[in-house]
C-alpha atoms as a PDB file:
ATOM      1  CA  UNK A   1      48.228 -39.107  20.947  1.00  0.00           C
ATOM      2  CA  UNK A   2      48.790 -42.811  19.619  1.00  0.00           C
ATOM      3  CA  UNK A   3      50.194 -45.147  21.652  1.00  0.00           C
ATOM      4  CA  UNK A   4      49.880 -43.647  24.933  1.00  0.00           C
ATOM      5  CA  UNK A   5      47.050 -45.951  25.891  1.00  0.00           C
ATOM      6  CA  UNK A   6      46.793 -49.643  24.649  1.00  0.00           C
ATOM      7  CA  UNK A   7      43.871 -51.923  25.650  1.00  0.00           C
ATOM      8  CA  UNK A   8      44.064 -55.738  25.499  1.00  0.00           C
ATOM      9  CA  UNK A   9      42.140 -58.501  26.578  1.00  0.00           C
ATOM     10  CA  UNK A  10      41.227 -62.678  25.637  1.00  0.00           C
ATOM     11  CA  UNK A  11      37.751 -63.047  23.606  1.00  0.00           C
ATOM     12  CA  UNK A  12      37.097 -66.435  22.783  1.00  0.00           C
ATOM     13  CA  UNK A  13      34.763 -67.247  19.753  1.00  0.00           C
ATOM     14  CA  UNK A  14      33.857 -71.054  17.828  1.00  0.00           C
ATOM     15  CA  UNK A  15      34.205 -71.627  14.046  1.00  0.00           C
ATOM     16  CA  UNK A  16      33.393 -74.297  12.539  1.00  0.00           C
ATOM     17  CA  UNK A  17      32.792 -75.998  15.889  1.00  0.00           C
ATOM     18  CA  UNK A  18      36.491 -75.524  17.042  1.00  0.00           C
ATOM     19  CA  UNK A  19      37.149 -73.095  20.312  1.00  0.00           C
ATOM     20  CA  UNK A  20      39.644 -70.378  19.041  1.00  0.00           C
ATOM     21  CA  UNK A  21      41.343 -67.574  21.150  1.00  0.00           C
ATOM     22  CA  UNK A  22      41.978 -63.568  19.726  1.00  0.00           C
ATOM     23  CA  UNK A  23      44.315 -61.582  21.478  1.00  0.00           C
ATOM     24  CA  UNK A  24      44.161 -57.645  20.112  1.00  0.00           C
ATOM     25  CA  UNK A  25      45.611 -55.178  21.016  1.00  0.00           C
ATOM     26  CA  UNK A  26      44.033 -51.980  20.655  1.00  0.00           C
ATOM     27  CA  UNK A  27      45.355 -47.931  20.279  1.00  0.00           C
ATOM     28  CA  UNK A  28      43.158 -46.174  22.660  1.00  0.00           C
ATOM     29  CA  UNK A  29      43.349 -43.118  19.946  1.00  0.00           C
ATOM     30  CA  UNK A  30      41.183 -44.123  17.563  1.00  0.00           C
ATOM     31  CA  UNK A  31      40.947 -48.047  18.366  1.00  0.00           C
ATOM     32  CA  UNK A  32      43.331 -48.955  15.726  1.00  0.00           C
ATOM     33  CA  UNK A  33      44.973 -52.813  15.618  1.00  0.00           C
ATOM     34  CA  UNK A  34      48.347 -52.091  16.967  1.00  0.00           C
ATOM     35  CA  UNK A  35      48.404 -56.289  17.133  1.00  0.00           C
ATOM     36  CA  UNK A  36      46.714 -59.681  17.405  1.00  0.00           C
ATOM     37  CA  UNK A  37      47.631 -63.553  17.496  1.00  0.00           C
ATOM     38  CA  UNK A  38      44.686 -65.819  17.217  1.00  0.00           C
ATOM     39  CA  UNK A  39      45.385 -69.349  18.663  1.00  0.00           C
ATOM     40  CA  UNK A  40      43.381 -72.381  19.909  1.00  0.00           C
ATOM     41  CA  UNK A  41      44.852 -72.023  23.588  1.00  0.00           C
ATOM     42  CA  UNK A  42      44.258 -69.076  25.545  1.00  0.00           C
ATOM     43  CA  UNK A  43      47.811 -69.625  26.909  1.00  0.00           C
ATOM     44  CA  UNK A  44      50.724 -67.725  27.280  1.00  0.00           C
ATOM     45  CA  UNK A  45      52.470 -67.623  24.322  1.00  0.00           C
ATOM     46  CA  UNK A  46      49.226 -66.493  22.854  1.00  0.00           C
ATOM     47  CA  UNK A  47      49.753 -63.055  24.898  1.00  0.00           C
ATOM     48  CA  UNK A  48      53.370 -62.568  24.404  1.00  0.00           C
ATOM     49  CA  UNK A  49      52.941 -63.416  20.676  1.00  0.00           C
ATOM     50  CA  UNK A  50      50.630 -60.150  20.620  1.00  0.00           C
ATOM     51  CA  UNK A  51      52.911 -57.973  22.446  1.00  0.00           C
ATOM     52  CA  UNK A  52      56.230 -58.607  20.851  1.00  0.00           C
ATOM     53  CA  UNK A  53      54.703 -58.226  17.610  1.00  0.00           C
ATOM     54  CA  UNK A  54      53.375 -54.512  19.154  1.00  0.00           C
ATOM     55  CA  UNK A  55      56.529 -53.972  20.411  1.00  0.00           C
ATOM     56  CA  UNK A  56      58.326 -54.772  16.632  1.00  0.00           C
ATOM     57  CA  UNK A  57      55.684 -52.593  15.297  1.00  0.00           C
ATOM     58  CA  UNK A  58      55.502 -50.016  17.627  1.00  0.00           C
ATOM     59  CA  UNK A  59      58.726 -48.010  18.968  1.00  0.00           C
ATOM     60  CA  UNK A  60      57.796 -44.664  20.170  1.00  0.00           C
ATOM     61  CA  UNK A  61      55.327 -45.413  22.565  1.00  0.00           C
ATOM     62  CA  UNK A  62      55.030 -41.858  24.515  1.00  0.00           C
ATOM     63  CA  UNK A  63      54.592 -43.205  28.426  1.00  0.00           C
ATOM     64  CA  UNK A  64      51.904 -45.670  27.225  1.00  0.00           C
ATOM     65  CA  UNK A  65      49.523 -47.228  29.762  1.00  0.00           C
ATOM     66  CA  UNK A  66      48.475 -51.023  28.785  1.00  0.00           C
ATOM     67  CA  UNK A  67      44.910 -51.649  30.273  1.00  0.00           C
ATOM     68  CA  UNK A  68      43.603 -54.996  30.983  1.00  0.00           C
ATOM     69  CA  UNK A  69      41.418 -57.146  32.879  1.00  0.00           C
ATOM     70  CA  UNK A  70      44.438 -58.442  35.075  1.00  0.00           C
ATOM     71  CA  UNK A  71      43.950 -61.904  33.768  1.00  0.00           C
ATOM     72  CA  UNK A  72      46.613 -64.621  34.955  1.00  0.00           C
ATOM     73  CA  UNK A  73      48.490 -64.033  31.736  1.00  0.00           C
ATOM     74  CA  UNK A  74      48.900 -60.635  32.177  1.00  0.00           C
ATOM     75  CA  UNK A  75      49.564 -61.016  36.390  1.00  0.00           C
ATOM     76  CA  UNK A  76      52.361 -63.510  35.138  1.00  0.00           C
ATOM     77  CA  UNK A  77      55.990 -62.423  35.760  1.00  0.00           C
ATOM     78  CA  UNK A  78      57.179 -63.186  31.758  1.00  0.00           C
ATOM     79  CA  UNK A  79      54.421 -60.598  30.785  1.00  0.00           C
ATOM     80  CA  UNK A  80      55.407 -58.192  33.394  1.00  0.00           C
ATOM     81  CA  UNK A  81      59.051 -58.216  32.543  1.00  0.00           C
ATOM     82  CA  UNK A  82      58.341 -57.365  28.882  1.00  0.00           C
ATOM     83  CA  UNK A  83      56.792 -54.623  29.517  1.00  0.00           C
ATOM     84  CA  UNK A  84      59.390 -53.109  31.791  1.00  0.00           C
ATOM     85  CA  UNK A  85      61.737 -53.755  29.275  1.00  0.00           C
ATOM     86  CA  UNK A  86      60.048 -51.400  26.939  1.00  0.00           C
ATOM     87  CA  UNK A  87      59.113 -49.059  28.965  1.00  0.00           C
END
């Protein structure tokens, strides 16, 4: 079922010789692009950028589990409290 599983993590790539940061998120049925920010800080705001725009997008989210690499950003209480708050 969609959004019962959602993977995320920080891949950092260059372009024209500038560090920039994507932050996906991805529908473990069928690896569709529930979300992304891309930013040149691998910061906070880039992660919570990504997730409230799932969240707008995404309502119905049947139990989902959110997979990571428990990263700092993701360990950090703002992060964690989002995603008690939907569910």
């Amino acid at each position: 079922l969609p959004n019962t599983k959602w993977y995320t993590d920080i891949t950092e790539f260059h372009l024209n010789n500038e560090k920039l940061y994507l932050s996906p998120i991805l529908d473990g049925c069928g690896g569709d692009i529930v979300s992304y920010t891309i930013s040149k800080h691998p910061d906070m705001d880039l992660v919570m950028t990504m997730l409230d725009k799932a969240f707008a997008k995404e309502t119905a989210l049947n139990n989902c589990i959110f997979h990571t690499d428990q990263g700092c950003q993701y360990q950090s209480p703002r992060y964690q409290r989002a995603l008690k708050l939907h569910g």
